[in-house]
PDB file of N, CA and C in Angstrom:
ATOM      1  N   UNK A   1       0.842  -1.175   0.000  1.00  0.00           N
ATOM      2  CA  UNK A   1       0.000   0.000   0.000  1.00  0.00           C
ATOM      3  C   UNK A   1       0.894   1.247   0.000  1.00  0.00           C
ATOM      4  N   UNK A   2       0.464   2.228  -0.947  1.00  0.00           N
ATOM      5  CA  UNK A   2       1.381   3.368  -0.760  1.00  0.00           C
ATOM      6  C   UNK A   2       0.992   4.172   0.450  1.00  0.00           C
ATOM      7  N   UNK A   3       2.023   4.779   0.745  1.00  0.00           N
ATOM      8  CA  UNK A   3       1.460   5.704   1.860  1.00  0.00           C
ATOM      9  C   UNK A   3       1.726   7.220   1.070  1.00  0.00           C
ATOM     10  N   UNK A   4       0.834   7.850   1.680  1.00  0.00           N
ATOM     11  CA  UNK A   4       0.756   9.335   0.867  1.00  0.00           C
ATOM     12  C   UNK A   4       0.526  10.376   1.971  1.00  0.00           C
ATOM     13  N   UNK A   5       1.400  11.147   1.796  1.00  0.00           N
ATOM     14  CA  UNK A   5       1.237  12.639   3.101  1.00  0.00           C
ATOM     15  C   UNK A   5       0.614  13.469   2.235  1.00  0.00           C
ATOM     16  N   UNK A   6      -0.606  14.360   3.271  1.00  0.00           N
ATOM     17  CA  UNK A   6      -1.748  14.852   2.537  1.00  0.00           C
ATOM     18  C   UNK A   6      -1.645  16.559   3.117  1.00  0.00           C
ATOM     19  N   UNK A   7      -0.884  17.614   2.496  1.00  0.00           N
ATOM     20  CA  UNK A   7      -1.145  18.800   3.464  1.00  0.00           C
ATOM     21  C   UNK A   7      -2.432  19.263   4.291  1.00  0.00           C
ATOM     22  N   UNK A   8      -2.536  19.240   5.308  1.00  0.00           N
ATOM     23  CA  UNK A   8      -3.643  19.652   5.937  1.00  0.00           C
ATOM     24  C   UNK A   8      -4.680  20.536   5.037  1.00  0.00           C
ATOM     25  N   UNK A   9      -5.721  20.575   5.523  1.00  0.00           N
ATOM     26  CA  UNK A   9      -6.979  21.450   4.370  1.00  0.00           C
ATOM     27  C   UNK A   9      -7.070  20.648   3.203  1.00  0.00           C
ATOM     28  N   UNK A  10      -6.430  19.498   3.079  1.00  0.00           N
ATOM     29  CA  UNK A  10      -6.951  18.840   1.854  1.00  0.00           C
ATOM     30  C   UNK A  10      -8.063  17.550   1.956  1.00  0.00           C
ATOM     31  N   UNK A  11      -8.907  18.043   2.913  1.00  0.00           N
ATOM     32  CA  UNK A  11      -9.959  17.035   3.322  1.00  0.00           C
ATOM     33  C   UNK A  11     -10.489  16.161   2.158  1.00  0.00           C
ATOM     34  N   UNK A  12     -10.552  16.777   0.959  1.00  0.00           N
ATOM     35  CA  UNK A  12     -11.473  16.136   0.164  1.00  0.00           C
ATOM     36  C   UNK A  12     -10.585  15.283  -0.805  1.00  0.00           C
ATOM     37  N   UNK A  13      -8.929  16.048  -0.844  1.00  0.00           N
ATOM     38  CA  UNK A  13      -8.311  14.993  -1.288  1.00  0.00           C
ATOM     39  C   UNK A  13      -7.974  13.639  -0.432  1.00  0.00           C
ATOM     40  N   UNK A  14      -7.686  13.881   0.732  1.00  0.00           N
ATOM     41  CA  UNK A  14      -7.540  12.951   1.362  1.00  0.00           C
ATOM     42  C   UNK A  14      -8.740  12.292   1.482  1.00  0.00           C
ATOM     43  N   UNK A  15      -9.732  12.162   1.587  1.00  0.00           N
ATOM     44  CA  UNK A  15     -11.040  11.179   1.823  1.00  0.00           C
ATOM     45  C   UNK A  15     -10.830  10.326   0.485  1.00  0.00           C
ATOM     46  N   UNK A  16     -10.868  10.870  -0.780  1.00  0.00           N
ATOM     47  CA  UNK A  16     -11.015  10.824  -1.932  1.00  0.00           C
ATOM     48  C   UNK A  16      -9.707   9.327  -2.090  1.00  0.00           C
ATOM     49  N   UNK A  17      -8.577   9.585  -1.220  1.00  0.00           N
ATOM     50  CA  UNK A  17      -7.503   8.646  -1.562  1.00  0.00           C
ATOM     51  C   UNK A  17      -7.420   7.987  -0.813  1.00  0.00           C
ATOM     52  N   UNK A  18      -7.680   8.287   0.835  1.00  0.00           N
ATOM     53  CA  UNK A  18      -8.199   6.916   1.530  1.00  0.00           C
ATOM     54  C   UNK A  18      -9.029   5.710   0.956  1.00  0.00           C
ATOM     55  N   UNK A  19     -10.282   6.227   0.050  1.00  0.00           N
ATOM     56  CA  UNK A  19     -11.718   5.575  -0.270  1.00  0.00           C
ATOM     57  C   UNK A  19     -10.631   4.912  -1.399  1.00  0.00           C
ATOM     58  N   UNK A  20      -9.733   4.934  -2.576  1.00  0.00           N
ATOM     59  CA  UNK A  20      -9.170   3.914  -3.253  1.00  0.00           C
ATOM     60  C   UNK A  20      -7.733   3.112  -2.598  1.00  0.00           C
ATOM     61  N   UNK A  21      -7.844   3.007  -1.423  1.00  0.00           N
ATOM     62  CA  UNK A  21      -7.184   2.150  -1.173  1.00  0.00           C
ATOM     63  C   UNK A  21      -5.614   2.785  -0.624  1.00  0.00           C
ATOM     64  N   UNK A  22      -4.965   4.154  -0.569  1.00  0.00           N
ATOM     65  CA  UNK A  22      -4.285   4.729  -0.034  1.00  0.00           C
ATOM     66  C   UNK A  22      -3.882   4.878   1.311  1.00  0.00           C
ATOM     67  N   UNK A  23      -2.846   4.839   1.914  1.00  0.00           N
ATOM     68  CA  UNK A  23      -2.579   5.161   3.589  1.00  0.00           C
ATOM     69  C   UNK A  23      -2.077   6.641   3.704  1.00  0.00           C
ATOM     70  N   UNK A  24      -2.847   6.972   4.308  1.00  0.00           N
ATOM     71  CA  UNK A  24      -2.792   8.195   4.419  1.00  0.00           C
ATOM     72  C   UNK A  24      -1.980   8.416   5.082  1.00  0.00           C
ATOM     73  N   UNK A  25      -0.819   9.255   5.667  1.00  0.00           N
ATOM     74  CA  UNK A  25       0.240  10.240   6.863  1.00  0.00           C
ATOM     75  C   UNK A  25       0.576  10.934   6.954  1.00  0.00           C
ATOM     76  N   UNK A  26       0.712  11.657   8.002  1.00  0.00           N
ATOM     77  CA  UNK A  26       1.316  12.819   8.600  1.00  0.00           C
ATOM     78  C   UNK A  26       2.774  12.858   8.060  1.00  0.00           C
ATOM     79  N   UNK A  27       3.022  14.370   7.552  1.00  0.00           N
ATOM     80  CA  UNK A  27       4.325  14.376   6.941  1.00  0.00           C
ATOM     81  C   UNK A  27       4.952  14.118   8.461  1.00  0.00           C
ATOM     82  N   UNK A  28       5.271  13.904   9.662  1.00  0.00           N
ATOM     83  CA  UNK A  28       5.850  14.086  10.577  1.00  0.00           C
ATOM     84  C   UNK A  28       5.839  12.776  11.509  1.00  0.00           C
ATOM     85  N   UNK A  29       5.171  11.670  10.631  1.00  0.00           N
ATOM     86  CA  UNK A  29       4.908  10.346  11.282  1.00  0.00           C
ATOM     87  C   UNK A  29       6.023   9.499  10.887  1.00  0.00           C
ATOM     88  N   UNK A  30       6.881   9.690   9.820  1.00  0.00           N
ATOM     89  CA  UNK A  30       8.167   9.020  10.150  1.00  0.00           C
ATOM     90  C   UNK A  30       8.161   7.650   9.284  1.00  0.00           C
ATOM     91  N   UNK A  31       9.015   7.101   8.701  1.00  0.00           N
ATOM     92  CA  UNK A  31       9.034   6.047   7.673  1.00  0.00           C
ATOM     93  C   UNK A  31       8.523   6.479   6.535  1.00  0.00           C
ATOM     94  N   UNK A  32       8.820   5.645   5.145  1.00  0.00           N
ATOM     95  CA  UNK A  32       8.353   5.942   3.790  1.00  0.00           C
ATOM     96  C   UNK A  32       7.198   6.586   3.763  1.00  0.00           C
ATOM     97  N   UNK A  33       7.427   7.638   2.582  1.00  0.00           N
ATOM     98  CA  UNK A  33       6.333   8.340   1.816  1.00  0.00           C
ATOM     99  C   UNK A  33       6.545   7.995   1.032  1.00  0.00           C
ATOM    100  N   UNK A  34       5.337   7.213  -0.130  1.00  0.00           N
ATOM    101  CA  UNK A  34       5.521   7.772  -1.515  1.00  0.00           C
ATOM    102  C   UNK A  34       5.572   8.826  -2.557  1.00  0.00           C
ATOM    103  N   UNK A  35       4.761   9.691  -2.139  1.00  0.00           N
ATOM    104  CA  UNK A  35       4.202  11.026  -2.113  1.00  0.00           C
ATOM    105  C   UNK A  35       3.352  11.801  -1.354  1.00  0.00           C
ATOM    106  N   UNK A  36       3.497  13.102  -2.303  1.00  0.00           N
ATOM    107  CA  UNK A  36       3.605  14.054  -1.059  1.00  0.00           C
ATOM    108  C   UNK A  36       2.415  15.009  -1.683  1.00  0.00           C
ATOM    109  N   UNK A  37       1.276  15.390  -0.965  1.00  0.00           N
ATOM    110  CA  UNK A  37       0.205  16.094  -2.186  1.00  0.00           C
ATOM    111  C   UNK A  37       0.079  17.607  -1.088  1.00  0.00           C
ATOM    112  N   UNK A  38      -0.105  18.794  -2.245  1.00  0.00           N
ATOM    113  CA  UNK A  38      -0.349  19.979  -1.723  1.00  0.00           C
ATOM    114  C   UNK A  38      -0.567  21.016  -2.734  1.00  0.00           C
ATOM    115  N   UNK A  39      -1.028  22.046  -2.105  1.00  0.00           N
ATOM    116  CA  UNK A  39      -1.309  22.723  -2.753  1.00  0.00           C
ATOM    117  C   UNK A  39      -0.333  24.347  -2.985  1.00  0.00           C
ATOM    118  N   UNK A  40      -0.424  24.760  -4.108  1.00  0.00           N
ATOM    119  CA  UNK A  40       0.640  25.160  -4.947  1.00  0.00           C
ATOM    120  C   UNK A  40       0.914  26.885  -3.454  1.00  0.00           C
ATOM    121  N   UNK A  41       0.040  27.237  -2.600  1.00  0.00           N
ATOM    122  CA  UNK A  41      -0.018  28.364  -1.910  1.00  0.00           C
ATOM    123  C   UNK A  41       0.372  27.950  -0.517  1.00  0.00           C
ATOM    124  N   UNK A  42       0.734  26.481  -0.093  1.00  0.00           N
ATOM    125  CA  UNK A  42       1.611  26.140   0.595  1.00  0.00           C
ATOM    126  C   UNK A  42       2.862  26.513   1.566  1.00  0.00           C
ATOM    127  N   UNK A  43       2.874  27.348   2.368  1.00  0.00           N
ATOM    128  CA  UNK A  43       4.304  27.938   2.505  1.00  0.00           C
ATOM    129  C   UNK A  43       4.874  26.798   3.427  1.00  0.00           C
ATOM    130  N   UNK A  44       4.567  25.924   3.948  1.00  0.00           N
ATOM    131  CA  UNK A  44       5.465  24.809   4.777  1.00  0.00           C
ATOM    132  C   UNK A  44       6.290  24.212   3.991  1.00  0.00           C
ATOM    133  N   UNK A  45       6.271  24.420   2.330  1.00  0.00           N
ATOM    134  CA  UNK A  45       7.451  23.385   1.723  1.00  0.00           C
ATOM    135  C   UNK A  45       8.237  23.927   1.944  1.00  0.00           C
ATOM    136  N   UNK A  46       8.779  25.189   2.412  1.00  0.00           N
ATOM    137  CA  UNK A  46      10.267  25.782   2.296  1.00  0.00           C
ATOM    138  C   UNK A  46      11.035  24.596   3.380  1.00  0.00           C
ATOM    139  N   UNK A  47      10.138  24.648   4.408  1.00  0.00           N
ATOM    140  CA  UNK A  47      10.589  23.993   5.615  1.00  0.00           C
ATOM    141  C   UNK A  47      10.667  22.566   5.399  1.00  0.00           C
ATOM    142  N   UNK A  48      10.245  21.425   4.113  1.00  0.00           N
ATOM    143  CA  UNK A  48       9.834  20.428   4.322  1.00  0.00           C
ATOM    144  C   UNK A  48      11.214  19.228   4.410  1.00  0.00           C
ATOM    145  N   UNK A  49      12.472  19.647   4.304  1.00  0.00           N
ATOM    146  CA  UNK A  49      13.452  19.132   4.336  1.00  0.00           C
ATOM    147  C   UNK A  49      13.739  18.843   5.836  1.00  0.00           C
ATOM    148  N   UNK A  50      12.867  19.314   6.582  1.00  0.00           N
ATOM    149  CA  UNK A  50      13.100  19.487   8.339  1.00  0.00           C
ATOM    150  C   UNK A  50      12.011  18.821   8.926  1.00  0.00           C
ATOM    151  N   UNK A  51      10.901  18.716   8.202  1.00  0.00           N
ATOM    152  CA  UNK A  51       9.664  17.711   8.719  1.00  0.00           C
ATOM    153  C   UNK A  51       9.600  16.922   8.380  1.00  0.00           C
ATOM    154  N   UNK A  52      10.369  16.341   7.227  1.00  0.00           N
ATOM    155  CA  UNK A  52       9.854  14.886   6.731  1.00  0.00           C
ATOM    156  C   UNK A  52      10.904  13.767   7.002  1.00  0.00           C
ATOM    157  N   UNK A  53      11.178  12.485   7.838  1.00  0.00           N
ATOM    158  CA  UNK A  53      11.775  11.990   7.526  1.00  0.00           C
ATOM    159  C   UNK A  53      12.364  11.462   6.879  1.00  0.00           C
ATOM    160  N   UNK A  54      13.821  10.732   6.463  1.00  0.00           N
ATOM    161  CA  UNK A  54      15.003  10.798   5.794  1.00  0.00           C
ATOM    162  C   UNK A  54      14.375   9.893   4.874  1.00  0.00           C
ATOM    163  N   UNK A  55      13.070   8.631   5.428  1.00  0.00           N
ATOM    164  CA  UNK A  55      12.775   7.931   4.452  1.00  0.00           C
ATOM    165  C   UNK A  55      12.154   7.939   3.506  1.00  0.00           C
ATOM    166  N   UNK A  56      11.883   9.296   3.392  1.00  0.00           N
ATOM    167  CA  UNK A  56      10.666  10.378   2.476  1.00  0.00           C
ATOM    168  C   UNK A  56      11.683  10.248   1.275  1.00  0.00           C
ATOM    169  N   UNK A  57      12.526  10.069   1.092  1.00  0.00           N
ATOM    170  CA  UNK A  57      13.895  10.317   0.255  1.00  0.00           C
ATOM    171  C   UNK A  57      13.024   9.459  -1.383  1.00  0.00           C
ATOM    172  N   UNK A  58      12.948  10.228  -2.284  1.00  0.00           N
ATOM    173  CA  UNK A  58      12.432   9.622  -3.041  1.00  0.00           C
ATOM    174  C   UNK A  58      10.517  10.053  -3.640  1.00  0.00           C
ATOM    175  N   UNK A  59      10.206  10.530  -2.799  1.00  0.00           N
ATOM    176  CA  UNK A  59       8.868  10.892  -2.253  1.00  0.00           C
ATOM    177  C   UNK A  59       8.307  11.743  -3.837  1.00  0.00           C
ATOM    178  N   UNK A  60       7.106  11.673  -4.179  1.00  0.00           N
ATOM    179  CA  UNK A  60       7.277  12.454  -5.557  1.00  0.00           C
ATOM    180  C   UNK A  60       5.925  13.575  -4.767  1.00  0.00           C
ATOM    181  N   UNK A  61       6.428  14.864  -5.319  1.00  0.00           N
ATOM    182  CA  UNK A  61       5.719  16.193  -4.973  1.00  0.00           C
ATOM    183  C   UNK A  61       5.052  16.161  -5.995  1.00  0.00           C
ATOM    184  N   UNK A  62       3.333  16.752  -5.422  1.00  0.00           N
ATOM    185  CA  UNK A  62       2.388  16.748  -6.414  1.00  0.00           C
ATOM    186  C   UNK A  62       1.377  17.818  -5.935  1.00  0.00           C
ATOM    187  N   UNK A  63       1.650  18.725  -6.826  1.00  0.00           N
ATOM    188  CA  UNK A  63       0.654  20.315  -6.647  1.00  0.00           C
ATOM    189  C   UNK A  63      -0.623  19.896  -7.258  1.00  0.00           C
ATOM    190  N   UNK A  64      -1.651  19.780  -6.342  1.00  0.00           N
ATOM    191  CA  UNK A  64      -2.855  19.642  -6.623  1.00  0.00           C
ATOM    192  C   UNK A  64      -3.861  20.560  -7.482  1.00  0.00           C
ATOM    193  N   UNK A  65      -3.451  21.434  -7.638  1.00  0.00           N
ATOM    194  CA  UNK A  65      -4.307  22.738  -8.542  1.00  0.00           C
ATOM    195  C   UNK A  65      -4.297  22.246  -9.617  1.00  0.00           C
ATOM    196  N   UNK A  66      -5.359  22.819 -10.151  1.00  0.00           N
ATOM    197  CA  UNK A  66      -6.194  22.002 -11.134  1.00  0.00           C
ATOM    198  C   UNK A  66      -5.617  20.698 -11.613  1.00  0.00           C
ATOM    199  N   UNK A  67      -6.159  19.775 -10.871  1.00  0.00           N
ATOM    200  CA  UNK A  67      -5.955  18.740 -11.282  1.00  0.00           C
ATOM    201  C   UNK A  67      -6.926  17.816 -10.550  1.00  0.00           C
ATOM    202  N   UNK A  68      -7.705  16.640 -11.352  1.00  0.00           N
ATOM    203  CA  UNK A  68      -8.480  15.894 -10.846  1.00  0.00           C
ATOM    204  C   UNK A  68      -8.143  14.897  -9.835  1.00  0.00           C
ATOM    205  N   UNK A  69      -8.903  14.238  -8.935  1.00  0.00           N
ATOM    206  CA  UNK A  69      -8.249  12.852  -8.320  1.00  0.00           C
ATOM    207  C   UNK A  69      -7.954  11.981  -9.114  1.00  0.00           C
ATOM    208  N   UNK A  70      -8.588  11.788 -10.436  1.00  0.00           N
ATOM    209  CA  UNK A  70      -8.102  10.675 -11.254  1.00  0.00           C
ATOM    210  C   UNK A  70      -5.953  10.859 -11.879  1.00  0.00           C
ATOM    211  N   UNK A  71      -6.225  12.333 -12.368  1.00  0.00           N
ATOM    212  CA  UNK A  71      -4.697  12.895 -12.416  1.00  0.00           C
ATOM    213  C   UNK A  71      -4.363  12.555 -11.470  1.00  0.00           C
ATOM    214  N   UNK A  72      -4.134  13.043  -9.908  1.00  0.00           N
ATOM    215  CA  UNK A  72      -3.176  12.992  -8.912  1.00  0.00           C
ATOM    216  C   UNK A  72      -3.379  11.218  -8.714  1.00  0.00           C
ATOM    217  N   UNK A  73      -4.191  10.263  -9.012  1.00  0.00           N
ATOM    218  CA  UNK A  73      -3.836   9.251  -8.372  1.00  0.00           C
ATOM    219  C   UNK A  73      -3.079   8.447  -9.885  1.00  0.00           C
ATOM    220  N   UNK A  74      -3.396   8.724 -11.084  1.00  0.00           N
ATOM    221  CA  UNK A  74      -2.489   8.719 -12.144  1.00  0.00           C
ATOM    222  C   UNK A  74      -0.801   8.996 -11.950  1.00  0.00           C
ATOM    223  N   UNK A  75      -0.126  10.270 -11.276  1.00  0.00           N
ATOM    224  CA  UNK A  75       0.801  10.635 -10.799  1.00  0.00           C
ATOM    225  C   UNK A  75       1.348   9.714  -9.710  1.00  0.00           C
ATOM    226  N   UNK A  76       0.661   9.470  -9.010  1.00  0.00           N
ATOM    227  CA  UNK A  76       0.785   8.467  -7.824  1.00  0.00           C
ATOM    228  C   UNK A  76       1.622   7.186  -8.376  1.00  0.00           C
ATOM    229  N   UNK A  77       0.635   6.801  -8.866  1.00  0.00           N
ATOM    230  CA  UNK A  77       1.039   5.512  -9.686  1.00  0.00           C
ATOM    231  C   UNK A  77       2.249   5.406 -11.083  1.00  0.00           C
ATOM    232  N   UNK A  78       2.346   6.260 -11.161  1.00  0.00           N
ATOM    233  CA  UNK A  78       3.216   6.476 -12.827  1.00  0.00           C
ATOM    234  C   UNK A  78       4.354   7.008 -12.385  1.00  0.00           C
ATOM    235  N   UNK A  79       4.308   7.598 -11.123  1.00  0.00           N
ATOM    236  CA  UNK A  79       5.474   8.288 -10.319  1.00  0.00           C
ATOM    237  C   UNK A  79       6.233   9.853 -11.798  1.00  0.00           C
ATOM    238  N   UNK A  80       5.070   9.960 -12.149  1.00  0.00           N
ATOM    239  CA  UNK A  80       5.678  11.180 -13.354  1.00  0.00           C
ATOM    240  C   UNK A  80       4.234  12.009 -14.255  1.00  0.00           C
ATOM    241  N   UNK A  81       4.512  13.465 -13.880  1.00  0.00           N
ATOM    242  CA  UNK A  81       3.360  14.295 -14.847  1.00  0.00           C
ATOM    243  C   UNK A  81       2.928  14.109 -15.715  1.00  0.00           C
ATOM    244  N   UNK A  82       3.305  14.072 -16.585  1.00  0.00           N
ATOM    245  CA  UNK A  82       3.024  14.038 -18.242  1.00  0.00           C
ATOM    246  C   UNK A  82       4.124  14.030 -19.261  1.00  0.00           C
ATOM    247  N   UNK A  83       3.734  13.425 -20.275  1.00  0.00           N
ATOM    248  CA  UNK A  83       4.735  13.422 -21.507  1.00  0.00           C
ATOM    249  C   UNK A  83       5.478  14.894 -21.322  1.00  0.00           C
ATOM    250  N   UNK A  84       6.660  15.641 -21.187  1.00  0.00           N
ATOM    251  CA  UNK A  84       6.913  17.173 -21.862  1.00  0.00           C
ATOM    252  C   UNK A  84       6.981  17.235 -22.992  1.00  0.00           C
ATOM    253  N   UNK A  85       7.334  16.020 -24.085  1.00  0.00           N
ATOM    254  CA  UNK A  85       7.684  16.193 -25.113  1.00  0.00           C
ATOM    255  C   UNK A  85       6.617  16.182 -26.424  1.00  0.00           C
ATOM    256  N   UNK A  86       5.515  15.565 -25.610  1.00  0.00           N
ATOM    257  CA  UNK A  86       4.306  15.791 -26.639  1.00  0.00           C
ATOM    258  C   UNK A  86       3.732  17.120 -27.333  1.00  0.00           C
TER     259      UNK A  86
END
């Protein structure tokens, strides 16, 4: 199961990724992240090299603005945005 850290205020993403099968965590709970979801007005990422544990290492960042749950759980899984080269 992946585990996925959800920035706070993202209630509806997080319900949304619990309900397919996701583990949800606290960036501050320690062991693997797969990713990391938030939103683009965020100011805690400056700091996020200091909250997340070391096993986050790898973790893929994913700015939720405009973008559907089907996209962000697409990203999830593909571990990558989109073609650039198309």
């Amino acid at each position: 199961m992946k585990r996925i850290a959800v920035e706070q205020g993202l209630e509806d993403i997080k319900s949304a990724l619990e309900s397919r099968g996701y583990e949800i965590v606290d960036y501050n709970d320690g062991g693997h992240i797969d990713a990391i979801v938030y939103r683009s007005i965020y100011d805690g990422l400056k700091n996020l090299n200091n909250s997340v544990d070391s096993n986050a290492y790898g973790a893929i960042l994913i700015n939720v603005n405009n973008k559907t749950i089907d996209e962000i759980q697409q990203i999830i899984e593909t571990r990558r945005y989109e073609n650039l080269f198309i």
